[in-house]
C-alpha atoms as a PDB file:
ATOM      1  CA  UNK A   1     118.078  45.283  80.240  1.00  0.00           C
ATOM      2  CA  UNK A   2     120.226  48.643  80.746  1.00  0.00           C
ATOM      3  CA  UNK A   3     117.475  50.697  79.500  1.00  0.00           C
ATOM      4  CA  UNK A   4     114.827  49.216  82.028  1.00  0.00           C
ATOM      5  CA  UNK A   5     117.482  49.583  84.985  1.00  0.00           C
ATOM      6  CA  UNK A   6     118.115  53.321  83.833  1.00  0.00           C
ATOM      7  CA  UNK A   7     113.626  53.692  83.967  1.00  0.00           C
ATOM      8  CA  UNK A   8     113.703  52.130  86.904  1.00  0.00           C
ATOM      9  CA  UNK A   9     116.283  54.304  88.593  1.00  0.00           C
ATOM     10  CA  UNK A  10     114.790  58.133  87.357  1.00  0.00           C
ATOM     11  CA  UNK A  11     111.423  57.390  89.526  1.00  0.00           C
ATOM     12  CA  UNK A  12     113.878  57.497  92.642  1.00  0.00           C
ATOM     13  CA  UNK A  13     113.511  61.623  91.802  1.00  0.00           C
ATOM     14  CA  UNK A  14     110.952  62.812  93.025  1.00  0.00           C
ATOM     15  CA  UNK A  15     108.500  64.332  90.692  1.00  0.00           C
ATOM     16  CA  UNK A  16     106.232  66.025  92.947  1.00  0.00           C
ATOM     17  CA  UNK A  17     108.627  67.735  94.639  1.00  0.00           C
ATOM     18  CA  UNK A  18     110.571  68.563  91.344  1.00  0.00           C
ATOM     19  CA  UNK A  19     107.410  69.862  89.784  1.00  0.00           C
ATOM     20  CA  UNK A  20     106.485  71.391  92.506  1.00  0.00           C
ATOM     21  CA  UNK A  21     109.520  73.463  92.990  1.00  0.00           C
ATOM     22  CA  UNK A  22     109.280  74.395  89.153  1.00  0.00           C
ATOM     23  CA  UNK A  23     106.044  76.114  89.236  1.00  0.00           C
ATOM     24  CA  UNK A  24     106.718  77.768  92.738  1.00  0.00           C
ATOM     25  CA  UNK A  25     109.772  79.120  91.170  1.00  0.00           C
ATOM     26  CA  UNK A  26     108.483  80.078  87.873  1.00  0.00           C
ATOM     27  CA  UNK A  27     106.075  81.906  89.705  1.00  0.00           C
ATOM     28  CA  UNK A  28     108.233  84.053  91.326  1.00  0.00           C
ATOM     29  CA  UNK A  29     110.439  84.413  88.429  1.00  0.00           C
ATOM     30  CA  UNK A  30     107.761  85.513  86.472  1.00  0.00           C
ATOM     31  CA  UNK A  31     106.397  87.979  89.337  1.00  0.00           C
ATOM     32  CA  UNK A  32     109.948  89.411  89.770  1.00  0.00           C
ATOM     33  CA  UNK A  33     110.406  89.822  86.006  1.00  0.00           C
ATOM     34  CA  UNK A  34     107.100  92.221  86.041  1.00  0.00           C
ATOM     35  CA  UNK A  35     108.621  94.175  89.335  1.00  0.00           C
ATOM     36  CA  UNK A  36     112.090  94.852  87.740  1.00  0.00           C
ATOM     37  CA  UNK A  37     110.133  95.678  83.960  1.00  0.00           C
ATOM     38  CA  UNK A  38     108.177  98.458  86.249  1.00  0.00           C
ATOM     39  CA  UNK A  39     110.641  99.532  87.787  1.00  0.00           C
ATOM     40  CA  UNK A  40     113.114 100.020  85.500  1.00  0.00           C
ATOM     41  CA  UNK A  41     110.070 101.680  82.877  1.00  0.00           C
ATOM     42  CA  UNK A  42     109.211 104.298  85.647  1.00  0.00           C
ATOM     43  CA  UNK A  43     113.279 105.234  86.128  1.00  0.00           C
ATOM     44  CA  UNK A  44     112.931 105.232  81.943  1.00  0.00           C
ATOM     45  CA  UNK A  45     110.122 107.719  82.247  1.00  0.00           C
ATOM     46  CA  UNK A  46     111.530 109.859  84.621  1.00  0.00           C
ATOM     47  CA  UNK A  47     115.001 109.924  82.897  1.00  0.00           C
ATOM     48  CA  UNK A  48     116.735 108.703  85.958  1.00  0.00           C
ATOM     49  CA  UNK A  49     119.248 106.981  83.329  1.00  0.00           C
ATOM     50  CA  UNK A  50     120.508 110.037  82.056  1.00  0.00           C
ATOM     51  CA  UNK A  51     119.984 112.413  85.017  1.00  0.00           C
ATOM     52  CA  UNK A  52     122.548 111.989  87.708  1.00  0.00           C
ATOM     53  CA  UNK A  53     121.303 114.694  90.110  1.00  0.00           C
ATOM     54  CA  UNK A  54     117.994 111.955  90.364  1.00  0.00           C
ATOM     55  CA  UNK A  55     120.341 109.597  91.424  1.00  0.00           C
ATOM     56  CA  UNK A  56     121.302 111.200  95.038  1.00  0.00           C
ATOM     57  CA  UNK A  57     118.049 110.018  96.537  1.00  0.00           C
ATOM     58  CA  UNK A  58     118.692 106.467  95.093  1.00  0.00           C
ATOM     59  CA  UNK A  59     117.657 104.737  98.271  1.00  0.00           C
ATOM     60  CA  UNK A  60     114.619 106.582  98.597  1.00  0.00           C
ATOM     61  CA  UNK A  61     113.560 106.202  95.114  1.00  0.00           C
ATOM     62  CA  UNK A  62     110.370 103.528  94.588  1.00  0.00           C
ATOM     63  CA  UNK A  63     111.571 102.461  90.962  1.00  0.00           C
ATOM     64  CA  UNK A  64     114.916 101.710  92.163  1.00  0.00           C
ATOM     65  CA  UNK A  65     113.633  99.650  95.534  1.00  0.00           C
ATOM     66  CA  UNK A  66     111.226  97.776  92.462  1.00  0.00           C
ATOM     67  CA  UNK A  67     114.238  97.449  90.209  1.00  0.00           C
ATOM     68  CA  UNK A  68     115.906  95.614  93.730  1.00  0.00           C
ATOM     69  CA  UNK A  69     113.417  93.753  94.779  1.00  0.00           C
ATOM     70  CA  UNK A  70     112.547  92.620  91.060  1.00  0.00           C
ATOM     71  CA  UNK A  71     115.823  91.674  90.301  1.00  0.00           C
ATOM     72  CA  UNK A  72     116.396  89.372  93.725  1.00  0.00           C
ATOM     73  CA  UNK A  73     113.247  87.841  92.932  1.00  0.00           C
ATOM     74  CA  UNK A  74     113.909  87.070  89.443  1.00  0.00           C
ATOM     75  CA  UNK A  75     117.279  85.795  90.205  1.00  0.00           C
ATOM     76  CA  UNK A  76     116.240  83.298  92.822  1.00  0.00           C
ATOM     77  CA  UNK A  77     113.279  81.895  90.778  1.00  0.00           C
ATOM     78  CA  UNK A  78     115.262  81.612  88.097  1.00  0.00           C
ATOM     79  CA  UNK A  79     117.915  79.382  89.580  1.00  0.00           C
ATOM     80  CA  UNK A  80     115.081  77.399  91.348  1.00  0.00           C
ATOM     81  CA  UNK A  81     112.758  76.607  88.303  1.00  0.00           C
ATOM     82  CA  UNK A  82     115.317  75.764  86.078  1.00  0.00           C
ATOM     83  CA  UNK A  83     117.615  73.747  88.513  1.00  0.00           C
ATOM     84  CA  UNK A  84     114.291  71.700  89.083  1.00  0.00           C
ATOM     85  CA  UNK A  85     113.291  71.720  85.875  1.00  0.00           C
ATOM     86  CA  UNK A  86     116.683  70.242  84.433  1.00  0.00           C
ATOM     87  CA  UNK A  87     117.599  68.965  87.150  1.00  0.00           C
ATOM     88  CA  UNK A  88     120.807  70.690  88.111  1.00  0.00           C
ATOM     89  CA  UNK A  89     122.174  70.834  91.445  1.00  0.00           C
ATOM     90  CA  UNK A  90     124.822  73.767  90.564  1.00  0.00           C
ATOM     91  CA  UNK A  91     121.772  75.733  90.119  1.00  0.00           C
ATOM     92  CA  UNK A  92     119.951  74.333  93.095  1.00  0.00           C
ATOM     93  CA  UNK A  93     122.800  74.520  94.961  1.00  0.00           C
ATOM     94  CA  UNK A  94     122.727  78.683  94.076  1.00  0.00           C
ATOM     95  CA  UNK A  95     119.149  78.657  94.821  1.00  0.00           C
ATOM     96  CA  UNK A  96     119.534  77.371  98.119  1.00  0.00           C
ATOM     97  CA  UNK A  97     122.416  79.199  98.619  1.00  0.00           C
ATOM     98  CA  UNK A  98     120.694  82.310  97.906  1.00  0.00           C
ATOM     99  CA  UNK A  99     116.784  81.778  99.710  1.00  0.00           C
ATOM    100  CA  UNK A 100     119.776  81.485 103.099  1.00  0.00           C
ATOM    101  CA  UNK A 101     121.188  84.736 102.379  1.00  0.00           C
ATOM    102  CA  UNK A 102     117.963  86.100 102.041  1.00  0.00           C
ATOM    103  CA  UNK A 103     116.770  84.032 105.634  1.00  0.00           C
ATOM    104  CA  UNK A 104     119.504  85.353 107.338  1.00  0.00           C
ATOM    105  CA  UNK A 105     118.977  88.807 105.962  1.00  0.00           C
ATOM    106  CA  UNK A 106     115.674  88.707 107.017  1.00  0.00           C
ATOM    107  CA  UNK A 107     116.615  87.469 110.618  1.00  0.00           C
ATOM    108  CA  UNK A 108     118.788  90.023 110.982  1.00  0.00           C
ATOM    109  CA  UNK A 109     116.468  92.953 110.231  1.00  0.00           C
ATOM    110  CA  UNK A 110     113.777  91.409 112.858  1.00  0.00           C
ATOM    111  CA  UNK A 111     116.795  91.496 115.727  1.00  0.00           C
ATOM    112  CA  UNK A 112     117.999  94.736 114.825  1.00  0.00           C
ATOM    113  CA  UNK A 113     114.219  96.201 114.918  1.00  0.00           C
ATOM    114  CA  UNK A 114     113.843  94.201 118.375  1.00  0.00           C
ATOM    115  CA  UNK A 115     117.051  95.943 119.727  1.00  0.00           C
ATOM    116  CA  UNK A 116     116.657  99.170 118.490  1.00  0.00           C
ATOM    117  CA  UNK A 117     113.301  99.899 118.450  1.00  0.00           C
ATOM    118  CA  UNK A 118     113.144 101.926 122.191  1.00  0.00           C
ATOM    119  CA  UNK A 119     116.866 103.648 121.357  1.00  0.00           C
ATOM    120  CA  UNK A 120     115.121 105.656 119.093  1.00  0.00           C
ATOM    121  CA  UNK A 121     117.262 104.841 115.949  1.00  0.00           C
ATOM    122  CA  UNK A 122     114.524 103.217 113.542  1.00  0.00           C
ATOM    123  CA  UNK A 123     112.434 106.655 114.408  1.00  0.00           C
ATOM    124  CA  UNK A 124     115.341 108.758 113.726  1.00  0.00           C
ATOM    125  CA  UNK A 125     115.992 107.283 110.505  1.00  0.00           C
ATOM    126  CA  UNK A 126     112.157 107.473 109.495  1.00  0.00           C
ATOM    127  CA  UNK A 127     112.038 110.563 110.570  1.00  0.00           C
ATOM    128  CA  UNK A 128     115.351 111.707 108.049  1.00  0.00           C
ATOM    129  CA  UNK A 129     113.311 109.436 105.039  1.00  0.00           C
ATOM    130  CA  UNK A 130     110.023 111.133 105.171  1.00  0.00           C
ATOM    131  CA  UNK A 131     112.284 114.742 105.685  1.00  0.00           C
ATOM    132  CA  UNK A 132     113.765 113.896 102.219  1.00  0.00           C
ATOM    133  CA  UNK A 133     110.513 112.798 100.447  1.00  0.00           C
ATOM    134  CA  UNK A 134     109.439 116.451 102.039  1.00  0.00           C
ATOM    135  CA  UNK A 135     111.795 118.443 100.594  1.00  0.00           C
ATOM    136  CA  UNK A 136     112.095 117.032  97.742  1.00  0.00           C
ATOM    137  CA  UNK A 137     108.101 116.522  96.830  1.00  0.00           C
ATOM    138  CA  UNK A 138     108.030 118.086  93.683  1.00  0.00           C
ATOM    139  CA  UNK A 139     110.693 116.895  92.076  1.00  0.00           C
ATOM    140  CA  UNK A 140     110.281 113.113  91.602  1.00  0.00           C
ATOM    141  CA  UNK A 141     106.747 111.769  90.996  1.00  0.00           C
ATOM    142  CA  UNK A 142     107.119 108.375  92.019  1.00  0.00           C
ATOM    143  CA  UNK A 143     108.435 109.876  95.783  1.00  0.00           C
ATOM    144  CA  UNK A 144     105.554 112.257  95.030  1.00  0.00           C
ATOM    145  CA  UNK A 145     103.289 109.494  94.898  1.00  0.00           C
ATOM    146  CA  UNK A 146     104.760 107.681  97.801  1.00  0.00           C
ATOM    147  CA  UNK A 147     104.022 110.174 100.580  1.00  0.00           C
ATOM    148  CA  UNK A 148     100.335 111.076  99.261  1.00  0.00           C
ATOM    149  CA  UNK A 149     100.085 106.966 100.005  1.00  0.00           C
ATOM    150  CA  UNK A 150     101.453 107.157 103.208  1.00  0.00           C
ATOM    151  CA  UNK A 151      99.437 110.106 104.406  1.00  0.00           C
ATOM    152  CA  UNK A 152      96.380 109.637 102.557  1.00  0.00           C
ATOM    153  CA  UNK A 153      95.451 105.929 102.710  1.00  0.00           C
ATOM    154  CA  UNK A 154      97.940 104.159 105.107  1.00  0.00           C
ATOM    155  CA  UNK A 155      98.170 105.974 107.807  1.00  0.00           C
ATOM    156  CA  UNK A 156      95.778 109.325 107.512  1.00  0.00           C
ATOM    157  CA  UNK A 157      99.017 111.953 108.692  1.00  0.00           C
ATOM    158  CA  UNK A 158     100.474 115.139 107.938  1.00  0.00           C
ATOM    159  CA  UNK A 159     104.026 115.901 107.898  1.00  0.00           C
ATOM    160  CA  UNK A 160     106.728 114.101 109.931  1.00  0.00           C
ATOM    161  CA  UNK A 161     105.473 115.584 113.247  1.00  0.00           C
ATOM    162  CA  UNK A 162     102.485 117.880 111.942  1.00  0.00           C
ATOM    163  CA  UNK A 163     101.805 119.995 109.342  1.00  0.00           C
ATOM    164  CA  UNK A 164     104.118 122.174 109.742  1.00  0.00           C
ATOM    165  CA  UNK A 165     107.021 120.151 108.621  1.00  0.00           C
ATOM    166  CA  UNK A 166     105.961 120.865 104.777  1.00  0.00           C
ATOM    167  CA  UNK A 167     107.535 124.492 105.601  1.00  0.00           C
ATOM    168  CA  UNK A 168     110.571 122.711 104.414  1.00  0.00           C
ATOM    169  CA  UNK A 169     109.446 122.283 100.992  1.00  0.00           C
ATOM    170  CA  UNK A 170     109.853 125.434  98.882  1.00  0.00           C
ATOM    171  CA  UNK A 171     106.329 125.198  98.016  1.00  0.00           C
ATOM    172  CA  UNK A 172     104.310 125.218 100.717  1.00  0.00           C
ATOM    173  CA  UNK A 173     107.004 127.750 102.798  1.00  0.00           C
ATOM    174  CA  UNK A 174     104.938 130.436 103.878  1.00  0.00           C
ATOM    175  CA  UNK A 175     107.869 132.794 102.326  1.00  0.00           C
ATOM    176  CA  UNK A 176     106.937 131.265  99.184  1.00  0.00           C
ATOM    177  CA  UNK A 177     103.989 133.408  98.639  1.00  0.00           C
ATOM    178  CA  UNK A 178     106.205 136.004  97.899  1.00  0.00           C
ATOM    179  CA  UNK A 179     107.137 134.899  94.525  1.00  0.00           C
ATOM    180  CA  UNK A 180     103.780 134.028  94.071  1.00  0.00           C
ATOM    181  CA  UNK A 181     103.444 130.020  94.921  1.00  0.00           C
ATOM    182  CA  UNK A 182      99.850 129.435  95.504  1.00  0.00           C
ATOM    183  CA  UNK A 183     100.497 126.624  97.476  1.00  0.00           C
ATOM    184  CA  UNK A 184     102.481 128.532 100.507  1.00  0.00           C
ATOM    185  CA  UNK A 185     101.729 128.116 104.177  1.00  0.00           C
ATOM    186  CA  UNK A 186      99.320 125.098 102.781  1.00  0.00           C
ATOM    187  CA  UNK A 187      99.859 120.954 102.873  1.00  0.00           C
ATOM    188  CA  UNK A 188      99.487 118.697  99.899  1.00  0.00           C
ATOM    189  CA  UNK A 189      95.585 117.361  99.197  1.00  0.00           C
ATOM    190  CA  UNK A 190      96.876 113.939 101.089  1.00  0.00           C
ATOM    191  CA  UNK A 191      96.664 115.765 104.111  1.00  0.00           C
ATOM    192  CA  UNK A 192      93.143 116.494 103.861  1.00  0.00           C
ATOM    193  CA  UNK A 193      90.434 114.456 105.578  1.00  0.00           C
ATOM    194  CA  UNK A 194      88.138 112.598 103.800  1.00  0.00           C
ATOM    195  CA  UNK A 195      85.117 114.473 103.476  1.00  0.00           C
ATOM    196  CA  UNK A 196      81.428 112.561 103.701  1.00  0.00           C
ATOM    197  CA  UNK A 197      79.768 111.803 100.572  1.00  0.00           C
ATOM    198  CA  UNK A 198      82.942 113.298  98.289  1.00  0.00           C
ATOM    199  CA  UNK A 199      83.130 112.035  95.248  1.00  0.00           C
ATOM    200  CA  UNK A 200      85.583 114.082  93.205  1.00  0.00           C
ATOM    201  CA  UNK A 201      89.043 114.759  95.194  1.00  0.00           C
ATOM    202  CA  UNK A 202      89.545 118.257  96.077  1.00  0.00           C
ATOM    203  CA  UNK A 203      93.096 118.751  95.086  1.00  0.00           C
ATOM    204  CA  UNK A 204      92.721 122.389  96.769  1.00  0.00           C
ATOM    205  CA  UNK A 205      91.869 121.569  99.841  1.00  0.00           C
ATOM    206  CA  UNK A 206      95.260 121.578 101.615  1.00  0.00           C
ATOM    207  CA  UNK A 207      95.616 125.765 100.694  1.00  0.00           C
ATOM    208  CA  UNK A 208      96.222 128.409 103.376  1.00  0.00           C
ATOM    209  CA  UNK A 209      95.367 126.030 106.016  1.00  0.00           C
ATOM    210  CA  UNK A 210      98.971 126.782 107.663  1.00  0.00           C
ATOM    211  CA  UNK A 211      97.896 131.052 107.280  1.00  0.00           C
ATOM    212  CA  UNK A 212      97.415 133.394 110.579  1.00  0.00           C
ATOM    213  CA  UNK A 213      93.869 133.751 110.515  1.00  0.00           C
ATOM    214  CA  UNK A 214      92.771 131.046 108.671  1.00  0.00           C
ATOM    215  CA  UNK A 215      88.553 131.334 108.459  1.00  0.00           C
ATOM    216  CA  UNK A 216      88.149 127.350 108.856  1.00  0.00           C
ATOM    217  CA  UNK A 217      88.596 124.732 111.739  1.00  0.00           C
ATOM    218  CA  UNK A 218      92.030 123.236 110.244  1.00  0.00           C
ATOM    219  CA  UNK A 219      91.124 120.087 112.467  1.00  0.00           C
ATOM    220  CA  UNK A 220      88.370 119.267 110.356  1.00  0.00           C
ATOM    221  CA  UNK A 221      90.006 119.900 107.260  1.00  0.00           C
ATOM    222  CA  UNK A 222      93.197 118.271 107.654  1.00  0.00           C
ATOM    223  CA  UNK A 223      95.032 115.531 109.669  1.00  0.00           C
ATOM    224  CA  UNK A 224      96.567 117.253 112.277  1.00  0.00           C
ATOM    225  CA  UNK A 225      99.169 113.637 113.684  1.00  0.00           C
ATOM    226  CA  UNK A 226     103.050 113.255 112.362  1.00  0.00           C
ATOM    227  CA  UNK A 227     103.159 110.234 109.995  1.00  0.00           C
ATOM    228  CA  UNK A 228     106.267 109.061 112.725  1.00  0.00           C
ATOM    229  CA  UNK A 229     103.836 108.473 115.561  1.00  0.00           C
ATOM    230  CA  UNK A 230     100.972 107.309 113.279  1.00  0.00           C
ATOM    231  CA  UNK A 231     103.325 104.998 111.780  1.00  0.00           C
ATOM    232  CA  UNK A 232     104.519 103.641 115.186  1.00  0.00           C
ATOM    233  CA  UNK A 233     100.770 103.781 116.607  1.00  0.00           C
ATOM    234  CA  UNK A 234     100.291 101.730 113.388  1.00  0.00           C
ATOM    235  CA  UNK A 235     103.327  99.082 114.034  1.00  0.00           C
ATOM    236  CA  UNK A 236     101.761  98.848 117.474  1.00  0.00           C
ATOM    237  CA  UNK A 237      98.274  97.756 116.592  1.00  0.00           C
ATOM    238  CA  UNK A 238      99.481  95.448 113.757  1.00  0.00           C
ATOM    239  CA  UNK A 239     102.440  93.622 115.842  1.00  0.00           C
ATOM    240  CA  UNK A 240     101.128  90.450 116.087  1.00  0.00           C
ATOM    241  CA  UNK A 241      99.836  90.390 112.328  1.00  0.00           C
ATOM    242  CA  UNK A 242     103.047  91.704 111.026  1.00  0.00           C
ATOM    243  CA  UNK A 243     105.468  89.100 113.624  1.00  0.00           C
ATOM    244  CA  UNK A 244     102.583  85.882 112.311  1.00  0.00           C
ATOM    245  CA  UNK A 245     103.183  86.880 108.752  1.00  0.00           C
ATOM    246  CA  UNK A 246     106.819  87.261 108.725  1.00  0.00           C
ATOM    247  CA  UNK A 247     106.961  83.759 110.721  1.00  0.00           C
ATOM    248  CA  UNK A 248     105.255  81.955 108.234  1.00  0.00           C
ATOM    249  CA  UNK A 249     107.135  83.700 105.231  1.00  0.00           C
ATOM    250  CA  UNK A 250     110.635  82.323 106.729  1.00  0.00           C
ATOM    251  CA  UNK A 251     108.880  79.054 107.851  1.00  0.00           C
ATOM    252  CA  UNK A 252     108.147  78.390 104.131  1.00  0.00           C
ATOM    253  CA  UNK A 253     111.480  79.660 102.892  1.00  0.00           C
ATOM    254  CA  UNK A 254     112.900  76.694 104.917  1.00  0.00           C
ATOM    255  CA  UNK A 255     110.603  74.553 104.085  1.00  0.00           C
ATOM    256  CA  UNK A 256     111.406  75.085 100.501  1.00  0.00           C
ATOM    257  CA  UNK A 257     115.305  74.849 101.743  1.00  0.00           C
ATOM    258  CA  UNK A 258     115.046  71.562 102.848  1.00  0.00           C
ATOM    259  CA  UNK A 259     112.598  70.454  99.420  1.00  0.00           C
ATOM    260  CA  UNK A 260     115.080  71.774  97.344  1.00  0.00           C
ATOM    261  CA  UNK A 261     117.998  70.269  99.570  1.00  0.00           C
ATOM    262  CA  UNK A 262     116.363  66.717  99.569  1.00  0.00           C
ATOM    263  CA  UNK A 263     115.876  66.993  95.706  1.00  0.00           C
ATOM    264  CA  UNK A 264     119.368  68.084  95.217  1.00  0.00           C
ATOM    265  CA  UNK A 265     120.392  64.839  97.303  1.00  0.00           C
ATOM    266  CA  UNK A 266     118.032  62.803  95.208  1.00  0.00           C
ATOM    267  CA  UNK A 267     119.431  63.717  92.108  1.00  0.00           C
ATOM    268  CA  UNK A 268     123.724  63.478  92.990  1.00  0.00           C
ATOM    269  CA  UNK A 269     122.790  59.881  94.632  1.00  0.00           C
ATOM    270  CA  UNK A 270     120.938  59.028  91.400  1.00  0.00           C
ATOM    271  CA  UNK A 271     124.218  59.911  89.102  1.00  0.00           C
ATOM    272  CA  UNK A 272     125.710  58.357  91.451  1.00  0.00           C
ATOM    273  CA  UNK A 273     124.541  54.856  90.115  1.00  0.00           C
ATOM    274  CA  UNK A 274     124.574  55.503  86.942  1.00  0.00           C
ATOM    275  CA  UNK A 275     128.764  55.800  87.495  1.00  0.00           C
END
């Protein structure tokens, strides 16, 4: 009699919204794990480990923003598949705990954009970002390959106001001819328009374009907008995609709040009996 009174009393759980909560969260456990493994391979590759000087533009860096973003993922899918899986509410309890950290983080960065979008802070502090990935173009690869994304296929820009911003990088100075840089008073190949019919990228095209005198029209050859106002141009067109998205992302982070909450509840009122 005990044993069909202890059957009886497991079914109050529920199992679709444990199993439920399992694969969701072994899902994104999973997907974080493969973020954090890239990320921490490409700071492997690079030698970011052992080289400290790397290390100044940490912020900046993609493999540590995938090594971040990995590792928060990992963590909270983690506590959520197994807490469902075993049932245990400490780890529930961090999973919840953790999903409203992340809600109110996210709520926070949507007010502060809302407020300080016309004060000209968020352009200021784009503005220092793509200045850095400038100057420092060369040196990392994965930065390297951030900016020829930005200006090549998400936005189609040049610079941080033009092309003449990459005057700050000691390759493409105009000085740096002098010493016999064959890419001075040009712009990376990511500046260059997409030509008709082009097959094979021309990874030439952005040289002497910046030159008194050049023989070509440089409008035709390169993109002559700042990535800050394409990227703002950019925010402006997408607003409504970008504010629908992010609603439904924090509507289903409740959601799973309150799934996880309820399951929590279910499980503490069913130990309860057994008591």
């Amino acid at each position: 009699m005990p044993v069909r009174k202890y059957r009886h009393e497991t079914r109050e759980v529920s199992c679709c919204m444990k199993y439920l909560l399992f694969v969701c969260n072994t899902l994104l456990w999973m997907t974080g794990l493969i973020i954090l493994a890239a990320g921490v391979w490409a700071w492997n590759e690079k030698d970011a480990f052992s080289n400290q000087f790397k290390l100044t533009l940490l912020v900046l860096d993609p493999a540590f923003v995938l090594i971040c973003t990995g590792s928060v993922a990992f963590l909270i899918g983690f506590t959520g598949s197994v807490g469902a899986l075993r049932e245990n509410t400490c780890l529930l309890g961090t999973f919840i705990m953790l999903m409203c950290v992340l809600l109110i983080v996210e709520v926070c960065f949507g007010v502060l954009y809302l407020v300080l979008k016309d004060k000209g802070w968020i352009k200021d502090q784009a503005t220092e970002g793509l200045r850095a990935f400038i100057i420092h173009y060369r040196e990392d690869p994965d930065q390297q390959n951030l900016i020829d994304w930005i200006q090549e296929d998400w936005l189609q820009c040049c610079g941080i106001e033009g092309p003449k911003d990459w005057d700050s990088n000691n390759y493409f100075n105009c000085s740096s001819s002098a010493i016999g840089s064959r890419e001075a008073c040009g712009v990376p190949f990511s500046c260059c328009r997409r030509q008709p019919h082009e097959l094979i990228k021309n990874k030439q095209c952005g040289y002497d374009v910046r030159k008194e005198g050049y023989s070509f029209e440089i409008a035709k050859i390169i993109y002559d907008k700042g990535c800050v106002q394409a990227g703002e141009e950019w925010m402006e067109r997408n607003l409504i995609l970008i504010s629908t998205s992010a609603i439904i992302a924090i509507f289903f982070q409740i959601l799973f709040v309150i799934f996880t909450q309820n399951l929590r509840a279910d499980i503490n009122a069913q130990k309860s009996k057994w008591h």
